[in-house]
Protein backbone atom coordinates (compact mmCIF):
# COMPACT_ATOMS: atom_id res chain seq x y z
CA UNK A 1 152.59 67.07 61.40
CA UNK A 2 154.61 66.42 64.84
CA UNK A 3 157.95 66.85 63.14
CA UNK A 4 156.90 70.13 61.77
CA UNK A 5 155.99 71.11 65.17
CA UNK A 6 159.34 70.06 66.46
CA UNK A 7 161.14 71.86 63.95
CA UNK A 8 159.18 75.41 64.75
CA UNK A 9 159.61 75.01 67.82
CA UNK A 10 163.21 74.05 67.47
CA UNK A 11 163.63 77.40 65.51
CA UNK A 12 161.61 79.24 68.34
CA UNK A 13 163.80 78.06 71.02
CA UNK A 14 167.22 78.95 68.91
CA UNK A 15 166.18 82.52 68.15
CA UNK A 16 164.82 82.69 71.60
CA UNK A 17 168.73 81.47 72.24
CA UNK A 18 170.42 83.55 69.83
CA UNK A 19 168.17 86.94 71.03
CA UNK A 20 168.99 86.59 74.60
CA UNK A 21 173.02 86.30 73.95
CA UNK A 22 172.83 90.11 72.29
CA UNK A 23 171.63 91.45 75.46
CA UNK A 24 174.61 92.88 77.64
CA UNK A 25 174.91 94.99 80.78
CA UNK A 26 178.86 95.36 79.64
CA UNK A 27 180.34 99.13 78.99
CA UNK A 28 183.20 99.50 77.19
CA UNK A 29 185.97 100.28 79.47
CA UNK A 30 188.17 103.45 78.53
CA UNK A 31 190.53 101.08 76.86
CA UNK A 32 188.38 99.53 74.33
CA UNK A 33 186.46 103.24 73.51
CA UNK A 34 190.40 104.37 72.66
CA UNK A 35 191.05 101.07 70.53
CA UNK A 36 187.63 101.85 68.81
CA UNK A 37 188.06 105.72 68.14
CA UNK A 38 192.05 104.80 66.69
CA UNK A 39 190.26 102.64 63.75
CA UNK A 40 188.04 105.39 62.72
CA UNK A 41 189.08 107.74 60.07
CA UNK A 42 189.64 111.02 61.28
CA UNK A 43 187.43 113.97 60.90
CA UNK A 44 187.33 117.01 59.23
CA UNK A 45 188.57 118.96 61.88
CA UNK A 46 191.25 116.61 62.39
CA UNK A 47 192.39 116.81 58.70
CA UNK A 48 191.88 120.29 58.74
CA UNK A 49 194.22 120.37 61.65
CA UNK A 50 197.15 118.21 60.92
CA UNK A 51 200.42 119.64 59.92
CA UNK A 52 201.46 117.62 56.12
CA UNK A 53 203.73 120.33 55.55
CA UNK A 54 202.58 123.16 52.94
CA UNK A 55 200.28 123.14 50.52
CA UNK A 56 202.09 121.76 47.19
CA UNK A 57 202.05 124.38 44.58
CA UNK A 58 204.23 122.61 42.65
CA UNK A 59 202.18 119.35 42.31
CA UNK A 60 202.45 118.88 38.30
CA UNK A 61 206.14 118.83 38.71
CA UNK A 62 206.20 116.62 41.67
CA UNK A 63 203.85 114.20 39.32
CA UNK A 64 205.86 114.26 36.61
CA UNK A 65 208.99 113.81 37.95
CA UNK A 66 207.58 110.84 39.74
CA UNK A 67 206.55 109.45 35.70
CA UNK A 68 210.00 110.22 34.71
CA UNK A 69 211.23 108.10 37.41
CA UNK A 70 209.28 105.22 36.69
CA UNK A 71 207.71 104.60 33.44
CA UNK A 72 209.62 102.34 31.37
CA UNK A 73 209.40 105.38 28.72
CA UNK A 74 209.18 108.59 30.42
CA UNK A 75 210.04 110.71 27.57
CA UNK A 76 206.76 109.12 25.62
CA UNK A 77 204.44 110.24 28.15
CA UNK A 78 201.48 112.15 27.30
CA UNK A 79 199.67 114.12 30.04
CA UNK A 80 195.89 114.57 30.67
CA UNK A 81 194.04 116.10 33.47
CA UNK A 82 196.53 117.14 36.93
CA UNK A 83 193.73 118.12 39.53
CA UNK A 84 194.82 120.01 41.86
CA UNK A 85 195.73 118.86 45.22
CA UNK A 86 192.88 118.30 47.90
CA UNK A 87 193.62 117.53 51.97
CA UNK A 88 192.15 114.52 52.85
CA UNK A 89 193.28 111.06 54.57
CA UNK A 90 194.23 107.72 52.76
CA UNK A 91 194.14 104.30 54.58
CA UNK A 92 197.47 102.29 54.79
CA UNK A 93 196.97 98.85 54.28
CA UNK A 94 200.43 97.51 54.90
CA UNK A 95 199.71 97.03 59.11
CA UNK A 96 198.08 93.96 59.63
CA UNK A 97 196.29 94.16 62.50
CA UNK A 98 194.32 97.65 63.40
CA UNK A 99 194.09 100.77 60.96
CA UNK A 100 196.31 103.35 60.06
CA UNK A 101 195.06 106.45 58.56
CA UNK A 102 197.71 109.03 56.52
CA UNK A 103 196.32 112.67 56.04
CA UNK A 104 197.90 113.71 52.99
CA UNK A 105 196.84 115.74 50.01
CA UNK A 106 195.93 113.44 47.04
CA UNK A 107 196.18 114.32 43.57
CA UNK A 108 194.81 112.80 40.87
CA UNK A 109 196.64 112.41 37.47
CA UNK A 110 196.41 110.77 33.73
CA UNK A 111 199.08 109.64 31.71
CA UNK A 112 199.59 107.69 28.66
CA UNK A 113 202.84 106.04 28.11
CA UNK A 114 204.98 103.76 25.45
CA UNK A 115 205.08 100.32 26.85
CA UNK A 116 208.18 97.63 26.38
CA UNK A 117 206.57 96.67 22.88
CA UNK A 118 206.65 100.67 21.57
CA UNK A 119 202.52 100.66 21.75
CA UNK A 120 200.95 103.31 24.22
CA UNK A 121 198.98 101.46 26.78
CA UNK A 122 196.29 104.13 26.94
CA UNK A 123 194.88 106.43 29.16
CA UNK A 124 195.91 105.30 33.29
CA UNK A 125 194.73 107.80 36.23
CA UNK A 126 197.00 107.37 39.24
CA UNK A 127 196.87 108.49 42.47
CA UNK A 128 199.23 110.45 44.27
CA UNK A 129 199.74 111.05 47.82
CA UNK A 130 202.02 113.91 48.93
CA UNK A 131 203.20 114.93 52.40
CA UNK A 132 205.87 117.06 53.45
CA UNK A 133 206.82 118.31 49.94
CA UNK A 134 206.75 115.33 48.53
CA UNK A 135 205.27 112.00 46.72
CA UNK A 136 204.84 109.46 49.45
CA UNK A 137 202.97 106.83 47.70
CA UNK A 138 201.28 106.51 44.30
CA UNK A 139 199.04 104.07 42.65
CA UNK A 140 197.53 103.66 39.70
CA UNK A 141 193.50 103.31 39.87
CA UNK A 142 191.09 101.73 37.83
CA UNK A 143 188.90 105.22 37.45
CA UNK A 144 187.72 105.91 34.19
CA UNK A 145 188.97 108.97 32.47
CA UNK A 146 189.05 112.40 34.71
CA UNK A 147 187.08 115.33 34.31
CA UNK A 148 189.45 118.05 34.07
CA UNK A 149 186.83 120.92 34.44
């Protein structure tokens, strides 16, 4: 019976411990409120705002091309759904420390494609980010097939 007592009020005095640590009379200086808003995606309004260069009408051709420069069997390809291109931001995850947000417009695109053994590899949706006029990065996802209505 004593040890139990000892352990709840072991417990009591840890979270008693732990609680008063969270309390804080510190503001965040000016510095640390920048540092904070820089790792937050941007807003509407910002992506609204930012100049990616104009709006890619030509999209399926900039997607294609991109397939015909890098599938092992271009002229195989098969195309599904191309959805048209939407503003929006990506995140770049090749800076190690802090955040780095692209706005770009991102399109979304199927293709199935010969592989090295002459077998299509079936249906692959990629993702394509375009800025300035043209493909910046793409990737290929692991979405299920796209809706194309």
């Amino acid at each position: 019976m004593k040890k139990n007592k000892r352990i709840v009020s072991l417990v009591a005095v840890c979270i008693t411990l732990n609680l008063s640590g969270c309390a804080s009379d510190h503001k965040l200086t000016d510095a640390e409120i920048a540092s904070v808003k820089q790792r937050l995606p941007p807003t509407n309004a910002e992506i609204a705002a930012a100049n990616i260069g104009p709006y890619p009408d030509n999209y399926e051709n900039l997607v294609k091309e991109w397939f015909t420069n890098n599938l092992k069997d271009s002229d195989s390809a098969r195309y599904g759904c191309i959805i048209k291109p939407k503003k929006t931001y990506s995140y770049d995850f090749s800076y190690k420390y802090g955040n780095n947000y692209n706005i770009v417009y991102l399109v979304m695109a199927e293709v199935n494609a010969k592989n090295s053994y002459g077998g299509y590899n079936g249906w692959t949706t990629y993702s394509f980010y375009i800025k300035n006029g043209s493909v910046a990065q793409a990737n290929s996802t692991e979405l299920p097939r796209l809706s194309c209505k």
